[in-house]
PDB file of N, CA and C in Angstrom:
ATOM      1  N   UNK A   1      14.272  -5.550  -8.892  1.00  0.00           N
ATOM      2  CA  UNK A   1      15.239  -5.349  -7.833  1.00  0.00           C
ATOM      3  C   UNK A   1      14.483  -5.039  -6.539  1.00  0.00           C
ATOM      4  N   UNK A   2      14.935  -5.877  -5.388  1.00  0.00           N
ATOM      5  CA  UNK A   2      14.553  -4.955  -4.321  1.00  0.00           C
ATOM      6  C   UNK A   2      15.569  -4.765  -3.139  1.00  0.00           C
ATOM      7  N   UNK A   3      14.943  -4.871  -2.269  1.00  0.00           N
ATOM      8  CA  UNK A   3      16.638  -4.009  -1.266  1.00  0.00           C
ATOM      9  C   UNK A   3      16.249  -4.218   0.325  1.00  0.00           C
ATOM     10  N   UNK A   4      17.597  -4.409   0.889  1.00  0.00           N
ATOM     11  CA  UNK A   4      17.863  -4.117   1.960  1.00  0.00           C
ATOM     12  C   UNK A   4      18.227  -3.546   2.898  1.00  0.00           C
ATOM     13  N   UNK A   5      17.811  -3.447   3.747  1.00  0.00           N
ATOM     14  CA  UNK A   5      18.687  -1.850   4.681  1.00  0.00           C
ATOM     15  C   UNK A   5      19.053  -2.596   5.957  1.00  0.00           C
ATOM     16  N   UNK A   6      20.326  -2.653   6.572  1.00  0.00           N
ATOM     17  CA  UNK A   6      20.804  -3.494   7.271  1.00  0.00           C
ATOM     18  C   UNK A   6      22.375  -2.743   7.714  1.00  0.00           C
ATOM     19  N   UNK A   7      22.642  -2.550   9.113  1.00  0.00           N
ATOM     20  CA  UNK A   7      23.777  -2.311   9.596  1.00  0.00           C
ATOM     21  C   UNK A   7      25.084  -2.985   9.448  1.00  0.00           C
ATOM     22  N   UNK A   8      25.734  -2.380   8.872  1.00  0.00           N
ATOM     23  CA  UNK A   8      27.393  -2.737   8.189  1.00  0.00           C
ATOM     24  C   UNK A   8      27.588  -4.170   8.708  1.00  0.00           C
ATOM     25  N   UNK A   9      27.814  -3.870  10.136  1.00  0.00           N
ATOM     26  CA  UNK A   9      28.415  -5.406  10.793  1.00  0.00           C
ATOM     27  C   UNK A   9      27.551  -6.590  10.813  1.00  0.00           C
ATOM     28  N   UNK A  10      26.355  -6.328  10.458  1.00  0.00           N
ATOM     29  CA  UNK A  10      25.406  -7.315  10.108  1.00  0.00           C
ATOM     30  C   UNK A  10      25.252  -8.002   9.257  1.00  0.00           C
ATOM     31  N   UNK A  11      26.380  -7.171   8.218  1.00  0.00           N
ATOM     32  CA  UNK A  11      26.093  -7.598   6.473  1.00  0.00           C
ATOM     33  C   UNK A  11      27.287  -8.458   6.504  1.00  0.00           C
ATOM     34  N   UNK A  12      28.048  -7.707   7.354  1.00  0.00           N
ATOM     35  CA  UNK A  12      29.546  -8.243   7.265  1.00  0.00           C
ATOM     36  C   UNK A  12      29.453  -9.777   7.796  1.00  0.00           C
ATOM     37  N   UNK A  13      28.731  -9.976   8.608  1.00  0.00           N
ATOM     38  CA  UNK A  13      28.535 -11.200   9.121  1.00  0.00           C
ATOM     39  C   UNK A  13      27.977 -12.415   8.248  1.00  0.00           C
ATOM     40  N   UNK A  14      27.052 -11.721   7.316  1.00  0.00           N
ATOM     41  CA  UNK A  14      26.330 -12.564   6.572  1.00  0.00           C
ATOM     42  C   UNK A  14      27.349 -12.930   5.042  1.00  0.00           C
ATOM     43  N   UNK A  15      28.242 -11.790   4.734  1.00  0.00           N
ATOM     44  CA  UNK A  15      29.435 -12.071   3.664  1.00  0.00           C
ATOM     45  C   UNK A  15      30.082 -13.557   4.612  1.00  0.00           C
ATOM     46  N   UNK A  16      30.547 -13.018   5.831  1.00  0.00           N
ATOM     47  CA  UNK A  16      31.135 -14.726   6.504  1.00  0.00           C
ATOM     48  C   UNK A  16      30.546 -15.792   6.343  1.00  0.00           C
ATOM     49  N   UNK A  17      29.080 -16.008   6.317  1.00  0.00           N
ATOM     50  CA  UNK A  17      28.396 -16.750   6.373  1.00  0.00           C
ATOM     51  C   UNK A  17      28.127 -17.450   4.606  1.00  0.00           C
ATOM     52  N   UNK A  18      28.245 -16.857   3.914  1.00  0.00           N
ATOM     53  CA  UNK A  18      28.192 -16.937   2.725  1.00  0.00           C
ATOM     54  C   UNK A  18      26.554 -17.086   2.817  1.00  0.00           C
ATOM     55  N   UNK A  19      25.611 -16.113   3.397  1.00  0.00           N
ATOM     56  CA  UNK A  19      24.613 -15.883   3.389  1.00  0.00           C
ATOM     57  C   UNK A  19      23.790 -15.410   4.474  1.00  0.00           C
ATOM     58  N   UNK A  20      22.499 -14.124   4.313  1.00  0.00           N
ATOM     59  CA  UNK A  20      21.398 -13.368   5.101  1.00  0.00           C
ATOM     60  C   UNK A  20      20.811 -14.142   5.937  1.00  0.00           C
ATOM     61  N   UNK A  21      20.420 -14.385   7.007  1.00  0.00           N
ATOM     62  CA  UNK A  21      19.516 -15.197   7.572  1.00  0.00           C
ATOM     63  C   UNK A  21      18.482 -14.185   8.262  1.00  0.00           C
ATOM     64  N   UNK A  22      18.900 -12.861   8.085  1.00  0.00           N
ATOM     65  CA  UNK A  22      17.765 -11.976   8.585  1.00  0.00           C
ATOM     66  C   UNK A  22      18.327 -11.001  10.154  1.00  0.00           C
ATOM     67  N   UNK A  23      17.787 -10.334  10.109  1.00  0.00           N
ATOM     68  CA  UNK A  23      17.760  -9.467  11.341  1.00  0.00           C
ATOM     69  C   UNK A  23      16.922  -9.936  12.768  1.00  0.00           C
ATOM     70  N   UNK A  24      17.099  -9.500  13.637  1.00  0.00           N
ATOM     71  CA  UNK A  24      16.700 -10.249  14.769  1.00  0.00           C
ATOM     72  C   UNK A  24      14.907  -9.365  14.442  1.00  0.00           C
ATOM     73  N   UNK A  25      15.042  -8.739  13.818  1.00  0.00           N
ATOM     74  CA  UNK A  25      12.874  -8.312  13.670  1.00  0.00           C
ATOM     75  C   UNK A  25      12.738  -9.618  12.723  1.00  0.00           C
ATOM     76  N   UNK A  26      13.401  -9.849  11.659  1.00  0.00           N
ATOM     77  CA  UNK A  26      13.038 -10.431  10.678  1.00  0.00           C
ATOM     78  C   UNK A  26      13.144 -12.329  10.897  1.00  0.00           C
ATOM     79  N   UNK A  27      14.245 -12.592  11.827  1.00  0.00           N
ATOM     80  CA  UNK A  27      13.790 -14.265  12.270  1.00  0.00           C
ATOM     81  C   UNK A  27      12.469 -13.807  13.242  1.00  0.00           C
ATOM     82  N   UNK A  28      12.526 -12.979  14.169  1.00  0.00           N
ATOM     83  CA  UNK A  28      11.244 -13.070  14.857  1.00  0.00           C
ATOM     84  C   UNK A  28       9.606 -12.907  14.230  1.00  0.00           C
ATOM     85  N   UNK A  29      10.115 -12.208  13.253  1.00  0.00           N
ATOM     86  CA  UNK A  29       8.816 -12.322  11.865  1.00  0.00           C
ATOM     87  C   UNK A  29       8.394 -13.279  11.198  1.00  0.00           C
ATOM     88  N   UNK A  30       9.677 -14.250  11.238  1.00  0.00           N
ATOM     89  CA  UNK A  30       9.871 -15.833  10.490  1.00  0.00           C
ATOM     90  C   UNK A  30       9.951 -15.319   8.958  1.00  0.00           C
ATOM     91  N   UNK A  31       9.849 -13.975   8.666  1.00  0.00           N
ATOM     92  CA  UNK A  31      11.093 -14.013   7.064  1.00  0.00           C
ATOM     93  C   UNK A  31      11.736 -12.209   7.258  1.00  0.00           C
ATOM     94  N   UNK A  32      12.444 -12.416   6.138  1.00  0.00           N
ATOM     95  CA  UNK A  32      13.551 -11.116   5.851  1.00  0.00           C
ATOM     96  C   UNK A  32      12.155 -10.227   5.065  1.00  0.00           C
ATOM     97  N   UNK A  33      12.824  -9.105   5.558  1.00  0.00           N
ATOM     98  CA  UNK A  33      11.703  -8.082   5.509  1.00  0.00           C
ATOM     99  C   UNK A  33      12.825  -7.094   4.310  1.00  0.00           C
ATOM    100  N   UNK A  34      12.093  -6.486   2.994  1.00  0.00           N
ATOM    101  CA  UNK A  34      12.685  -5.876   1.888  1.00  0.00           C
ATOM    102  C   UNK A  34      11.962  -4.715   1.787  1.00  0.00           C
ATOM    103  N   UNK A  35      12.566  -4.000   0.655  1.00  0.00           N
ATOM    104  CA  UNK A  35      11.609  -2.680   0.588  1.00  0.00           C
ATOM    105  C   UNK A  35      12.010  -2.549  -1.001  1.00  0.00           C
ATOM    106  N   UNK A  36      10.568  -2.594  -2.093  1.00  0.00           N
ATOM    107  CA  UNK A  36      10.736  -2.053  -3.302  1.00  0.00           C
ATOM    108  C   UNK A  36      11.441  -0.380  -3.098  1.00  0.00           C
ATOM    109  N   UNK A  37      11.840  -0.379  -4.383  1.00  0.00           N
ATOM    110  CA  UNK A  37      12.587   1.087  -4.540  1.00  0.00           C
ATOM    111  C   UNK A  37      11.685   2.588  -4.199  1.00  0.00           C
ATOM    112  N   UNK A  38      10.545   2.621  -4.393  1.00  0.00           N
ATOM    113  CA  UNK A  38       9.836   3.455  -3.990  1.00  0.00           C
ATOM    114  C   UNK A  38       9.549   3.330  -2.844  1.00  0.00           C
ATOM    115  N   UNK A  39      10.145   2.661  -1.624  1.00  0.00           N
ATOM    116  CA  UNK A  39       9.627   2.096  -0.403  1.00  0.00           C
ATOM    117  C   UNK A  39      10.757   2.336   0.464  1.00  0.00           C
ATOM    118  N   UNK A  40      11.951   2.201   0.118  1.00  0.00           N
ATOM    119  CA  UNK A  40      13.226   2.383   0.626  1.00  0.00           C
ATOM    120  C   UNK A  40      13.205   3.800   1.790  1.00  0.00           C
ATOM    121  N   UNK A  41      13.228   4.616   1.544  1.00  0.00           N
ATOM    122  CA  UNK A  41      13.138   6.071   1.566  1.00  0.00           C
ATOM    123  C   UNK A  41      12.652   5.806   3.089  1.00  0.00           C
ATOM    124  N   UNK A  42      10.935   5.688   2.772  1.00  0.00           N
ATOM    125  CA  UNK A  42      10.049   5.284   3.916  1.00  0.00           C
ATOM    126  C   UNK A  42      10.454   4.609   4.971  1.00  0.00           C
ATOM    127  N   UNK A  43      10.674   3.153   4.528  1.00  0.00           N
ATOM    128  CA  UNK A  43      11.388   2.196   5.811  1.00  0.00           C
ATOM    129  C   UNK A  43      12.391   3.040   6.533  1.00  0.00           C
ATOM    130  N   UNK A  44      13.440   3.811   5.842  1.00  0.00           N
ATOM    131  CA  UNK A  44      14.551   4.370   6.278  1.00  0.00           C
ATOM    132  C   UNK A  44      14.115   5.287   7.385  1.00  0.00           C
ATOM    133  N   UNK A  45      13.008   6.218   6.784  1.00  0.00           N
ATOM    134  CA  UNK A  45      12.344   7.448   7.776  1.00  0.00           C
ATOM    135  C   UNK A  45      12.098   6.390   9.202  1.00  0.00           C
ATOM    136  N   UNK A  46      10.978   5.618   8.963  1.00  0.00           N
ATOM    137  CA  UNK A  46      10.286   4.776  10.150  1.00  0.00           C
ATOM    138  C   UNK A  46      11.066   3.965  10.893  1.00  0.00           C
ATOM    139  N   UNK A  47      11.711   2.983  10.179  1.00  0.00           N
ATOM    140  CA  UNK A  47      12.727   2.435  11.306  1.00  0.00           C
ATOM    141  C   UNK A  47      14.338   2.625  11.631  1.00  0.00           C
ATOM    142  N   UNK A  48      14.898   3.213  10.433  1.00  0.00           N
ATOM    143  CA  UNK A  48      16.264   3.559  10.857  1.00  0.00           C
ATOM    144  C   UNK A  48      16.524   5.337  11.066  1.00  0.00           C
ATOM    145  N   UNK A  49      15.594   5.808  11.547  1.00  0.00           N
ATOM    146  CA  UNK A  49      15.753   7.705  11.550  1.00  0.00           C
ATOM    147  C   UNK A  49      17.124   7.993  12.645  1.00  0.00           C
ATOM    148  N   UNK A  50      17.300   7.197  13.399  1.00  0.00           N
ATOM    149  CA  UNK A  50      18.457   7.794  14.127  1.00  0.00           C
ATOM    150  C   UNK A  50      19.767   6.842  14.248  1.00  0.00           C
ATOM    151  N   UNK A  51      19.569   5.973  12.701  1.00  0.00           N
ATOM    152  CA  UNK A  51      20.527   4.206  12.747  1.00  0.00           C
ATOM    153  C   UNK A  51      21.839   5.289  11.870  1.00  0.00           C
ATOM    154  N   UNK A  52      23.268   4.734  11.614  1.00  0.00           N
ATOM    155  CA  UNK A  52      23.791   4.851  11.537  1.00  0.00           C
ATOM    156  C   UNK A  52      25.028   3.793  10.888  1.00  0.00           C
ATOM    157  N   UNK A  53      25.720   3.819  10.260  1.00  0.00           N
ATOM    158  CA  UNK A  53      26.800   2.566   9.390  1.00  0.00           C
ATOM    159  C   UNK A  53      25.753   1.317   8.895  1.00  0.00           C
ATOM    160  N   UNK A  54      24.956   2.283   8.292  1.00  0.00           N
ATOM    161  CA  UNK A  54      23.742   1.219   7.271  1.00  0.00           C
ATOM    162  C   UNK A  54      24.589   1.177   6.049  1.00  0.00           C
ATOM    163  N   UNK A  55      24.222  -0.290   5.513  1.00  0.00           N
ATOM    164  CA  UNK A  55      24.470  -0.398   3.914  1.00  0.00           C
ATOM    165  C   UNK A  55      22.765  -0.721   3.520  1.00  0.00           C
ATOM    166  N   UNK A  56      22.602  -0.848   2.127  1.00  0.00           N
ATOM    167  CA  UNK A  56      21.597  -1.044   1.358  1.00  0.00           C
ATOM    168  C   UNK A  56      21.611  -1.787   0.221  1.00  0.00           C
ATOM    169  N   UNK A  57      21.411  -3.153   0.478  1.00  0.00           N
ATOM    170  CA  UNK A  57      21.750  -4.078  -0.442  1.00  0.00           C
ATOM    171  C   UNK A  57      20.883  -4.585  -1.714  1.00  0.00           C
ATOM    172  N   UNK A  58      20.963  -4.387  -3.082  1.00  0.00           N
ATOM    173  CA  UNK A  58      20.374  -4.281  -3.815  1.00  0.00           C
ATOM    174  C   UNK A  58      20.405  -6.181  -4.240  1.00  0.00           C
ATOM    175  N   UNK A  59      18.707  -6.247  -4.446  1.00  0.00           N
ATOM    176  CA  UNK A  59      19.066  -7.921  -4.998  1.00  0.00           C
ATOM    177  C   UNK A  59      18.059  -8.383  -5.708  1.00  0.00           C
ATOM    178  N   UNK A  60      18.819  -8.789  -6.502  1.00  0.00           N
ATOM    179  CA  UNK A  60      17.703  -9.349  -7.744  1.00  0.00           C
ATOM    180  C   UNK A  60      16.856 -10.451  -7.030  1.00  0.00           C
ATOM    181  N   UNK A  61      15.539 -10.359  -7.559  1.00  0.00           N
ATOM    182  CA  UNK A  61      14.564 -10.970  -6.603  1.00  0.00           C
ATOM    183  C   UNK A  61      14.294 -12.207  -7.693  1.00  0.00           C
ATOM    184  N   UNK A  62      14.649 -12.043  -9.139  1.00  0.00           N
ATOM    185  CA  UNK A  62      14.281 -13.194  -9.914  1.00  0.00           C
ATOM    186  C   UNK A  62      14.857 -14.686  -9.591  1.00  0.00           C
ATOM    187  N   UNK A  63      13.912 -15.576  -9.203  1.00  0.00           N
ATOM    188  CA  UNK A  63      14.435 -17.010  -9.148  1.00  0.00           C
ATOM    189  C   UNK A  63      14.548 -17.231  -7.475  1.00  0.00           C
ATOM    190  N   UNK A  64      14.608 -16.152  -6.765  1.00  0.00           N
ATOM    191  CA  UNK A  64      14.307 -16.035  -5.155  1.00  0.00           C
ATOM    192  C   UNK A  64      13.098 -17.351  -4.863  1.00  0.00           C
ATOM    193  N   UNK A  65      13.584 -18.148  -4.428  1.00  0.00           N
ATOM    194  CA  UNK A  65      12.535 -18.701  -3.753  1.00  0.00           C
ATOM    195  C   UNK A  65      11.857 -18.653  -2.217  1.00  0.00           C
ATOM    196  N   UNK A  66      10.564 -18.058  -2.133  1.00  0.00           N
ATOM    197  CA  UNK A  66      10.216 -18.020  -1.116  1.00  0.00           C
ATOM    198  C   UNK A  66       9.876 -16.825  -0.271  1.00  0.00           C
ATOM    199  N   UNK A  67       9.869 -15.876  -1.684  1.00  0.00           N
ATOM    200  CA  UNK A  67       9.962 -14.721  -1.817  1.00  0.00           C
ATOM    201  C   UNK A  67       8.577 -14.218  -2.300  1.00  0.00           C
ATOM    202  N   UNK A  68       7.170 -13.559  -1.876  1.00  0.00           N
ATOM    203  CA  UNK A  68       5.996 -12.813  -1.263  1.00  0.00           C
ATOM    204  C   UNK A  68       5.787 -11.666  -1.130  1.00  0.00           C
ATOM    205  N   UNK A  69       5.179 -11.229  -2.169  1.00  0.00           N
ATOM    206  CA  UNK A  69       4.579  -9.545  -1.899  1.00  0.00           C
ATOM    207  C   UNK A  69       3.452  -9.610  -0.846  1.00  0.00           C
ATOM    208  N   UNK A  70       3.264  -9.034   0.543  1.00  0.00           N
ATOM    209  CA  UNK A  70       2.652  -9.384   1.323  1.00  0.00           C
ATOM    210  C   UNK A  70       1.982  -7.455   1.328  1.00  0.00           C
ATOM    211  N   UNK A  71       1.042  -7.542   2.102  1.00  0.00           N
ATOM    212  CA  UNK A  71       0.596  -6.189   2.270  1.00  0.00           C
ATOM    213  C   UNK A  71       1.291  -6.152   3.852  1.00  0.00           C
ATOM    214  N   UNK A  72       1.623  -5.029   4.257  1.00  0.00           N
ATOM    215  CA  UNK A  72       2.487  -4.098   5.230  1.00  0.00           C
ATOM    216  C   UNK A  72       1.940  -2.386   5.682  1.00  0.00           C
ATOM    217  N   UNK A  73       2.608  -2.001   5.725  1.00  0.00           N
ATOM    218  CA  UNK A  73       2.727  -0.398   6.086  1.00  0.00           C
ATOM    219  C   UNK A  73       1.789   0.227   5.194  1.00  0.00           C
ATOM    220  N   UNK A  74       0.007   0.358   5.510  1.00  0.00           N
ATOM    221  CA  UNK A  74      -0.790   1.174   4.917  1.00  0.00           C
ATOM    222  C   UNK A  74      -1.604  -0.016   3.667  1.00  0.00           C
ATOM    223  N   UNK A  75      -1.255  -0.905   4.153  1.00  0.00           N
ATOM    224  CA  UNK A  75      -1.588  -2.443   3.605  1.00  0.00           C
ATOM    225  C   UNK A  75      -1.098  -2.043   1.940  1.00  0.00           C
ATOM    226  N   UNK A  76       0.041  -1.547   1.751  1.00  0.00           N
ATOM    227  CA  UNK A  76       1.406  -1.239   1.041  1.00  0.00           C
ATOM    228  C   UNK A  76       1.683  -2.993   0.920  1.00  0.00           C
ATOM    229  N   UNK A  77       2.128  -3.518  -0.544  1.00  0.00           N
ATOM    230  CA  UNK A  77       2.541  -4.562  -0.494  1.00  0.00           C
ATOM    231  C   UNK A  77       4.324  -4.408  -0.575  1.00  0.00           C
ATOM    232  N   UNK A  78       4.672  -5.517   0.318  1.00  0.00           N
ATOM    233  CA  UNK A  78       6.409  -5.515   0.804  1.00  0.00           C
ATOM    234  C   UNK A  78       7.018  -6.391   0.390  1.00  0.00           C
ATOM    235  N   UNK A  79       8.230  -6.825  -0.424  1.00  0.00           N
ATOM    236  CA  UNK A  79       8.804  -8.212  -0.399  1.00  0.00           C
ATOM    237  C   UNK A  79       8.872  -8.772   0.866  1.00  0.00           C
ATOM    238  N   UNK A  80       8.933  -9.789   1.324  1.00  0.00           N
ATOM    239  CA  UNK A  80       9.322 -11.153   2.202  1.00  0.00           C
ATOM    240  C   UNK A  80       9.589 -12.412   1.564  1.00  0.00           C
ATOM    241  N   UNK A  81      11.062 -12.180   2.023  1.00  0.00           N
ATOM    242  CA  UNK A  81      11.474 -13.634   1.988  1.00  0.00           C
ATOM    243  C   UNK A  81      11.456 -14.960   2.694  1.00  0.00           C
ATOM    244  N   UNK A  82      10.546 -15.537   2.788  1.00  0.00           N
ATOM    245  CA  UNK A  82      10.462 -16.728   3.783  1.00  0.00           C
ATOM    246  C   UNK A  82      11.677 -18.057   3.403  1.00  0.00           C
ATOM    247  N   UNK A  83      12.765 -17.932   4.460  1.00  0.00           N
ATOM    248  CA  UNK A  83      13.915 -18.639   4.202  1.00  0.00           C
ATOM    249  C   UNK A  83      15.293 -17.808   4.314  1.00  0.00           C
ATOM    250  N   UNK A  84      16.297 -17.759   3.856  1.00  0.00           N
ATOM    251  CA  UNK A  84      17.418 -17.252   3.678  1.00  0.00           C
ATOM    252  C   UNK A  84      17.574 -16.542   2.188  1.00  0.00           C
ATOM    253  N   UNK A  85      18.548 -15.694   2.525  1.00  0.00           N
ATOM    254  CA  UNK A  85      18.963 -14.790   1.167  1.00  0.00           C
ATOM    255  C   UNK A  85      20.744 -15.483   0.712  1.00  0.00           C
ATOM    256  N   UNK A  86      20.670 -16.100  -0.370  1.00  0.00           N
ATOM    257  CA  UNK A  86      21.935 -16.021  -0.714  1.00  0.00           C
ATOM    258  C   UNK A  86      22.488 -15.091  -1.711  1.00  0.00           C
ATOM    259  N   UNK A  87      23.804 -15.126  -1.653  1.00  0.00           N
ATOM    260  CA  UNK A  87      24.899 -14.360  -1.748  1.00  0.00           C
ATOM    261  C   UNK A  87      24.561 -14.190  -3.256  1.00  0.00           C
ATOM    262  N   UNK A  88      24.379 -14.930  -4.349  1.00  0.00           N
ATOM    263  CA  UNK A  88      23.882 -15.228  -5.647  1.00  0.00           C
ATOM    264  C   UNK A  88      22.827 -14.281  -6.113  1.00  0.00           C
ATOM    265  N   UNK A  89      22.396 -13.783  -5.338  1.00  0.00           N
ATOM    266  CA  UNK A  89      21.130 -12.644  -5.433  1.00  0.00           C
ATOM    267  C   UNK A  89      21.554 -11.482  -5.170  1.00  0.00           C
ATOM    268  N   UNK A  90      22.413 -11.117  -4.541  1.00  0.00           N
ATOM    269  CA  UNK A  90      23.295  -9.887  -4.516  1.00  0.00           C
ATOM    270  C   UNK A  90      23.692  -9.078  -5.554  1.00  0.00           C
ATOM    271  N   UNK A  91      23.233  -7.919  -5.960  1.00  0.00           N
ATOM    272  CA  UNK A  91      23.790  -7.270  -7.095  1.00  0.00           C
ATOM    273  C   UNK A  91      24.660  -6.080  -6.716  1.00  0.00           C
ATOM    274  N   UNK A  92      24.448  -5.592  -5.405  1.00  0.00           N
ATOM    275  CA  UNK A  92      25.506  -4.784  -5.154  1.00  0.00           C
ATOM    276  C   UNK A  92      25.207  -4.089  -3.611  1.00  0.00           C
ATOM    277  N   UNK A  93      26.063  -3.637  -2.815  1.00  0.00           N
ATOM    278  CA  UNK A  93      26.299  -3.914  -1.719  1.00  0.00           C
ATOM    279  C   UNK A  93      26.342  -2.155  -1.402  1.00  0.00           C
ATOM    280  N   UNK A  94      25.685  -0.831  -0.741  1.00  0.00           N
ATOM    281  CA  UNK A  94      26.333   0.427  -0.736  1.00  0.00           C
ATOM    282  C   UNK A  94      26.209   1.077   0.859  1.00  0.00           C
ATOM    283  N   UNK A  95      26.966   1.683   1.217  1.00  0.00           N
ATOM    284  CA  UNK A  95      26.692   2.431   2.412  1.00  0.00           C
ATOM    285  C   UNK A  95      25.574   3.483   2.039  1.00  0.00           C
ATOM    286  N   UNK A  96      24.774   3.660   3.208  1.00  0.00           N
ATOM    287  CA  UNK A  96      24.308   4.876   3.130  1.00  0.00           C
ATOM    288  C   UNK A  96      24.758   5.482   3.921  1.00  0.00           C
ATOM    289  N   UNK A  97      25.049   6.805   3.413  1.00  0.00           N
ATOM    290  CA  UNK A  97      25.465   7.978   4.220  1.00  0.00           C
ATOM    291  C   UNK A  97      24.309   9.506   4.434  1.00  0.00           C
ATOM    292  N   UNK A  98      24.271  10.195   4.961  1.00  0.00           N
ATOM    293  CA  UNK A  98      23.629  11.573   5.078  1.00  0.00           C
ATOM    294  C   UNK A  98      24.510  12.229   4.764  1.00  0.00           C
ATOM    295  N   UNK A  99      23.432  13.267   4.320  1.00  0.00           N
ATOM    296  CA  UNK A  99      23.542  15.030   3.945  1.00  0.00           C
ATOM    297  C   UNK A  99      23.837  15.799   4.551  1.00  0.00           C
ATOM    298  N   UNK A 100      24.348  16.823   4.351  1.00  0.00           N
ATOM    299  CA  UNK A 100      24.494  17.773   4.903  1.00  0.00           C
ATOM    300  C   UNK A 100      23.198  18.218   5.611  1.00  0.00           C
ATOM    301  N   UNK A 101      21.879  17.716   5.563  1.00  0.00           N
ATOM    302  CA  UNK A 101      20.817  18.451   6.160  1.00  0.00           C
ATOM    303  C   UNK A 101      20.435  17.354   6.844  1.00  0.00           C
ATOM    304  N   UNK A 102      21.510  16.017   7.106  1.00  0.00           N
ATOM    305  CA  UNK A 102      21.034  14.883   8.116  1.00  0.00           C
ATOM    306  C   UNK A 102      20.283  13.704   7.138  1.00  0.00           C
ATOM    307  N   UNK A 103      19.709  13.809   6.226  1.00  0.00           N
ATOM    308  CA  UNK A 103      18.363  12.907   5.565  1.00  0.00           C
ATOM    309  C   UNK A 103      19.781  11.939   4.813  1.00  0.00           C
ATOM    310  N   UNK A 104      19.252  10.673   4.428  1.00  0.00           N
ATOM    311  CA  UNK A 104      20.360   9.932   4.004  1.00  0.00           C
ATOM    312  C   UNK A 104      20.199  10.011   2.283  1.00  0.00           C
ATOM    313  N   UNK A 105      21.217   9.885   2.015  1.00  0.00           N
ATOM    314  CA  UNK A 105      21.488   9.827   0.361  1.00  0.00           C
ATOM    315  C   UNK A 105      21.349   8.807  -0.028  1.00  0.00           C
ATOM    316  N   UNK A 106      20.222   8.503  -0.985  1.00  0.00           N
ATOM    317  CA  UNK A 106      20.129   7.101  -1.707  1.00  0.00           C
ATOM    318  C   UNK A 106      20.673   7.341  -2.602  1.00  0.00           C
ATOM    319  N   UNK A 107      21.204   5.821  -3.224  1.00  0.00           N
ATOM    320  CA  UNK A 107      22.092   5.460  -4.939  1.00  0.00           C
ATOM    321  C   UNK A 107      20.873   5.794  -5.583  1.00  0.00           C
ATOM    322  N   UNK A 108      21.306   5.882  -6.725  1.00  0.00           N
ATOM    323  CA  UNK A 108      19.988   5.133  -7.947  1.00  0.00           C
ATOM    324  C   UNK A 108      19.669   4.257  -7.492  1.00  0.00           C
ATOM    325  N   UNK A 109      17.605   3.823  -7.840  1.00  0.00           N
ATOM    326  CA  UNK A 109      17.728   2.268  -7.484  1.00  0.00           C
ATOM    327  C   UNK A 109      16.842   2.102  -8.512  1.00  0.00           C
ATOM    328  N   UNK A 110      17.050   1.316  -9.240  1.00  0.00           N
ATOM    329  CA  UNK A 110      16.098   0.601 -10.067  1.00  0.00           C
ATOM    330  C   UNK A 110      14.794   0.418  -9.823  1.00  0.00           C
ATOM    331  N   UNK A 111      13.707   0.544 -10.742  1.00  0.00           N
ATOM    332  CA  UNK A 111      12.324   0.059 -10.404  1.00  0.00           C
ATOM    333  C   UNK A 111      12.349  -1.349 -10.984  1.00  0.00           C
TER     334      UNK A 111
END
């Protein structure tokens, strides 16, 4: 499994679309940028610390084509998807919300 972290109306757009084409970092990267489950947390701290009406989209990466463990953050290897994410890879769709002490509450996530 790996995952996405992506603002509500962004996702919502891509349900219209009947598919991800990425975030405006991630076409300018030329692929969709993921975060294994032990990685989630992190991305969240570094790029979304003050984001808000995030979901976190969980997706099976098996059969993904085009899809690259690349080294990243601390030469940390990252999924990238080079191409689009369809809807078929989706295993489940969640808001994140914060705590009472501000830090956001992750689901379970699978390793």
């Amino acid at each position: 499994m790996i995952y996405k972290i992506c603002p509500a109306a962004e996702w919502t757009q891509a349900i219209e679309r009947h598919r991800y084409d990425g975030s405006p970092l991630d076409r300018k990267d030329g692929f969709i940028h993921f975060s294994q489950a032990p990685q989630v947390a992190g991305t969240l701290a570094k790029y979304y610390a003050d984001a808000s009406d995030l979901v976190l989209v969980a997706i099976d990466e098996a059969g993904l084509e085009g899809l690259r463990l690349e080294p990243s953050r601390d030469g940390e290897l990252f999924p990238h998807l080079y191409g689009t994410l369809a809807m078929r890879h989706v295993v489940w769709v969640k808001p994140l919300t914060r705590g009472t002490d501000g830090a956001f509450v992750l689901p379970q996530l699978g390793e």
